[in-house]
C-alpha atoms as a PDB file:
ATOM      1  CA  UNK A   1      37.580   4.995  43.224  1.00  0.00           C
ATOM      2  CA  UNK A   2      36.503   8.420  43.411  1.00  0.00           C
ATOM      3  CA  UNK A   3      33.289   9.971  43.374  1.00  0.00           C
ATOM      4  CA  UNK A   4      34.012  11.082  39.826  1.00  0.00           C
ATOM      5  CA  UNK A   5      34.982   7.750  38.379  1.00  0.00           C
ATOM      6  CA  UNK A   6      32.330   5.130  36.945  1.00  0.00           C
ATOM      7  CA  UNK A   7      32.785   1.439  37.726  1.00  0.00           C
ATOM      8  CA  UNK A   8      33.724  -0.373  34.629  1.00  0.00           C
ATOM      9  CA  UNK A   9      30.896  -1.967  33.005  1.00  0.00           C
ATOM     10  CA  UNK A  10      30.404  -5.409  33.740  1.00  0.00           C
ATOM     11  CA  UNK A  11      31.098  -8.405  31.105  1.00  0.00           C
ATOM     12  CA  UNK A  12      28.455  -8.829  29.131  1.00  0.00           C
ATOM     13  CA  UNK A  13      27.405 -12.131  27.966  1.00  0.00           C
ATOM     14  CA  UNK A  14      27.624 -12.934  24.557  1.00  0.00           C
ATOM     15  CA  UNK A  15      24.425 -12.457  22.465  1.00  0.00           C
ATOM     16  CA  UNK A  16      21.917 -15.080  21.139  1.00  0.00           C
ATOM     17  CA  UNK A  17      22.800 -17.588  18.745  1.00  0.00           C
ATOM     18  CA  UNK A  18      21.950 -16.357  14.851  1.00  0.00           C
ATOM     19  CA  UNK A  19      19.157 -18.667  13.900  1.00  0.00           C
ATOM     20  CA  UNK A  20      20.173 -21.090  11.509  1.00  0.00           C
ATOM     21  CA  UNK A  21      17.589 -20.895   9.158  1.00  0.00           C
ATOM     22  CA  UNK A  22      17.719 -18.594   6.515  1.00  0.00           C
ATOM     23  CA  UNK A  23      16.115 -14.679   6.975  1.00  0.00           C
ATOM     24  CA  UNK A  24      14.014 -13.153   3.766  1.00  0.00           C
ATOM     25  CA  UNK A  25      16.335 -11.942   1.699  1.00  0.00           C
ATOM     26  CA  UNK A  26      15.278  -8.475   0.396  1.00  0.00           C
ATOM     27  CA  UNK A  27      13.635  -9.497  -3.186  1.00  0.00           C
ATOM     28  CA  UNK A  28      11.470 -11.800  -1.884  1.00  0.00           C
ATOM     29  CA  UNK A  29      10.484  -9.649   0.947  1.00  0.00           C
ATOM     30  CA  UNK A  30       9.596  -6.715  -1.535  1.00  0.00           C
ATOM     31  CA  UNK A  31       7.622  -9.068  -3.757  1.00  0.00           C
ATOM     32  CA  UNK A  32       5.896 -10.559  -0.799  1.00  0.00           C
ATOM     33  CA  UNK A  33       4.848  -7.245   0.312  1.00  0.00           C
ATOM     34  CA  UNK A  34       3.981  -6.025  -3.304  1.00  0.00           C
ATOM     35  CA  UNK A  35       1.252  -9.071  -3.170  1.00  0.00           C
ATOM     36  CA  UNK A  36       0.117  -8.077   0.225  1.00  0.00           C
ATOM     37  CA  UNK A  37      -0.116  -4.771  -0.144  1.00  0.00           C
ATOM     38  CA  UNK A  38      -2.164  -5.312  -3.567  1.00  0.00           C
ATOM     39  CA  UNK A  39      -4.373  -7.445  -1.176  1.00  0.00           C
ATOM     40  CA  UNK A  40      -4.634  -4.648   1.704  1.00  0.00           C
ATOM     41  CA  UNK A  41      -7.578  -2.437  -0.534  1.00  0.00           C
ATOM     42  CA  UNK A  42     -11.046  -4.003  -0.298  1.00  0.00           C
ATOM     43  CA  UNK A  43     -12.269  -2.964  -4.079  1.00  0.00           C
ATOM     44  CA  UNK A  44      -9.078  -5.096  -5.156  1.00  0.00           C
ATOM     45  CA  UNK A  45     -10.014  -7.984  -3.220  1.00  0.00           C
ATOM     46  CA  UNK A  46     -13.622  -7.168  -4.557  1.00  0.00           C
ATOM     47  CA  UNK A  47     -11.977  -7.617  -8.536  1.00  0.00           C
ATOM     48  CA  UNK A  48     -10.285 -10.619  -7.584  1.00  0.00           C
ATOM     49  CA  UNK A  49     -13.531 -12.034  -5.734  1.00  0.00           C
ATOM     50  CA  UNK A  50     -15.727 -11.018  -9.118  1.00  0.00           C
ATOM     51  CA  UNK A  51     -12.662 -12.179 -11.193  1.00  0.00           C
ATOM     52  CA  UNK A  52     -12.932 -15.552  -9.846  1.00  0.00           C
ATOM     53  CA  UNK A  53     -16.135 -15.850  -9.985  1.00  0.00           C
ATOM     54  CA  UNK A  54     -16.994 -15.290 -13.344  1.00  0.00           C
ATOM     55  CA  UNK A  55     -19.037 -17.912 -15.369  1.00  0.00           C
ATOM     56  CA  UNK A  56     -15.408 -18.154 -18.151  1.00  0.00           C
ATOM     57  CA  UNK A  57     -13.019 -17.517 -16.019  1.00  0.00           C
ATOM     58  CA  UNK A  58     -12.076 -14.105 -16.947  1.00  0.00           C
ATOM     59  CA  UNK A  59     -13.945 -10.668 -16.968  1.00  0.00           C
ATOM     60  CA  UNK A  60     -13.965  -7.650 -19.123  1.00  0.00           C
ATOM     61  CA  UNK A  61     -12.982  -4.296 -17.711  1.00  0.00           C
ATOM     62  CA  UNK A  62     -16.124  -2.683 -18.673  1.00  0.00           C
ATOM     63  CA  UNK A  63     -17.794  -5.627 -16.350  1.00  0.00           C
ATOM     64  CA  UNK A  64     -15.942  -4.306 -13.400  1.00  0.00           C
ATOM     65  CA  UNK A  65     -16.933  -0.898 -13.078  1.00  0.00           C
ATOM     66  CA  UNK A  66     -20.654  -1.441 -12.031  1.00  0.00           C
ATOM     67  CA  UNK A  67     -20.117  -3.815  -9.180  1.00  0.00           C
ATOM     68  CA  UNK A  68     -17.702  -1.449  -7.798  1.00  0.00           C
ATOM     69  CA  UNK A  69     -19.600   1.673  -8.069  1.00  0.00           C
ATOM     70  CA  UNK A  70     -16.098   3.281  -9.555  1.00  0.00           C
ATOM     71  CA  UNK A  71     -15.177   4.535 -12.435  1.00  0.00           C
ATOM     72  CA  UNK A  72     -13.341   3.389 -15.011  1.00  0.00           C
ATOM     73  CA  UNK A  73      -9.899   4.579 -14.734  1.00  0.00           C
ATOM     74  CA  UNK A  74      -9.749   3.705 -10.694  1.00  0.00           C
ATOM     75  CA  UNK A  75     -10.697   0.422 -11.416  1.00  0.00           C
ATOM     76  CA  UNK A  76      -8.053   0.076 -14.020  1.00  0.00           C
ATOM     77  CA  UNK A  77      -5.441   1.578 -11.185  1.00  0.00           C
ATOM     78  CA  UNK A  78      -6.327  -1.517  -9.036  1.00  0.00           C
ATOM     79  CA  UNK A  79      -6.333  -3.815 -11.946  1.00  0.00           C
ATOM     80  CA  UNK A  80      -2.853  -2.861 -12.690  1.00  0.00           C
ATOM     81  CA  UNK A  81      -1.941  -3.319  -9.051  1.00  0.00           C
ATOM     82  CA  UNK A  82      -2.910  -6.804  -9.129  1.00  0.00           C
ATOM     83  CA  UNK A  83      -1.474  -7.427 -12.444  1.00  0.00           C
ATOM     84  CA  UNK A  84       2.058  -5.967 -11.423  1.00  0.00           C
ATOM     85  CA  UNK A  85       1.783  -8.200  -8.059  1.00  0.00           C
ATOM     86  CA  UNK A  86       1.216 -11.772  -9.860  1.00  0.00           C
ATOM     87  CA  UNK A  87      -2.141 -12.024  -9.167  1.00  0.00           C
ATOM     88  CA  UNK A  88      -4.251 -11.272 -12.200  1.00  0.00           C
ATOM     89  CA  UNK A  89      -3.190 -11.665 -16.071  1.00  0.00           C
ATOM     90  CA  UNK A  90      -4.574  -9.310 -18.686  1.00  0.00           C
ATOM     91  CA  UNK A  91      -5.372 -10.040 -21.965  1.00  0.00           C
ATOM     92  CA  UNK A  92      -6.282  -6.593 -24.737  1.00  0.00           C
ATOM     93  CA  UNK A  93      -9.082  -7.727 -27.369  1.00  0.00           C
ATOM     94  CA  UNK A  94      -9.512  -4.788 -29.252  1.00  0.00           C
ATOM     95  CA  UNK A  95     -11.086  -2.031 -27.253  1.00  0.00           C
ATOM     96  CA  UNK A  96     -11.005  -3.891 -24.353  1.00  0.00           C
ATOM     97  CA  UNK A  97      -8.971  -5.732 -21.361  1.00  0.00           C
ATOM     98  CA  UNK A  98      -9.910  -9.077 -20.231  1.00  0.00           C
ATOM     99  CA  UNK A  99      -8.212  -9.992 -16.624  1.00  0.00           C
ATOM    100  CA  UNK A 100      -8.554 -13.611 -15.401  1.00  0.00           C
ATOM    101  CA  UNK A 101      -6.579 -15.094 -12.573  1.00  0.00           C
ATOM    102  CA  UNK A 102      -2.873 -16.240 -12.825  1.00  0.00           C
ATOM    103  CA  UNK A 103      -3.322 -20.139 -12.396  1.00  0.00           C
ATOM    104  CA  UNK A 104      -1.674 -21.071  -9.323  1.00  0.00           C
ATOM    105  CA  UNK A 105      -1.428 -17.412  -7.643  1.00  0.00           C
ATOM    106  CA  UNK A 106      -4.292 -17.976  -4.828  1.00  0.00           C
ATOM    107  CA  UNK A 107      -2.667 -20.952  -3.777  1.00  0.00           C
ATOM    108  CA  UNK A 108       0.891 -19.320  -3.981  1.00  0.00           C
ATOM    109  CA  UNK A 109      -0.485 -16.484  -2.140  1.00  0.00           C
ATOM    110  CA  UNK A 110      -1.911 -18.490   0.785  1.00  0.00           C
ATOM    111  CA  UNK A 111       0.999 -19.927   1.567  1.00  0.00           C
ATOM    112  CA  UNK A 112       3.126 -16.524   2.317  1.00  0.00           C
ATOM    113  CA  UNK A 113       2.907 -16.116   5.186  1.00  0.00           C
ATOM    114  CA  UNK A 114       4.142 -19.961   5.899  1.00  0.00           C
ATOM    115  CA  UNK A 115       6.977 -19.310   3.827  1.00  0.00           C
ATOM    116  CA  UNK A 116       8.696 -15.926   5.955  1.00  0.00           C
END
């Protein structure tokens, strides 16, 4: 061999196994991280927290603003958030929204992580 040549590379062994359990597939990975990234702002885990708390069950959006200290239309942005991830249903009486907690959707979203 001369000085120019390069040894040939040596065998390399054959990669790991594939695991054979199942991977994410990509739709429930983006509605996994659509719930958790609803969950990543405090004032929305502030809603759900007030949400859940409330004597009925449900709260009106004009119940939500004070707590907060935020005005109307951002607390209606993070509504919607939590609405569009699963978390929250809302219900229009007239004027107003009324949000109350999906049944079920805590408990569904505790167990996420478990499930990846």
């Amino acid at each position: 061999m001369t000085s120019l040549q390069t040894p040939a590379p040596a065998a390399q062994p054959d990669c790991c196994v594939p695991s054979a359990a199942p991977a994410l597939n990509a739709g429930d990975a983006r509605q996994k991280a659509l719930i958790f990234k609803a969950l990543a702002d405090p004032n929305r885990l502030r809603l759900l927290s007030i949400v859940k708390a409330g004597e009925s069950g449900e709260s009106c959006v004009c119940d939500l603003t004070e707590p907060l200290g935020l005005g109307q239309p951002t607390v209606s942005h993070h509504l919607k958030i939590l609405v569009d991830a699963g978390l929250l249903h809302r219900e229009k009486r007239g004027t107003w929204a009324y949000y109350s907690l999906v049944p079920g959707a805590l408990e569904r979203t505790a167990g996420l992580l478990a499930t990846l």
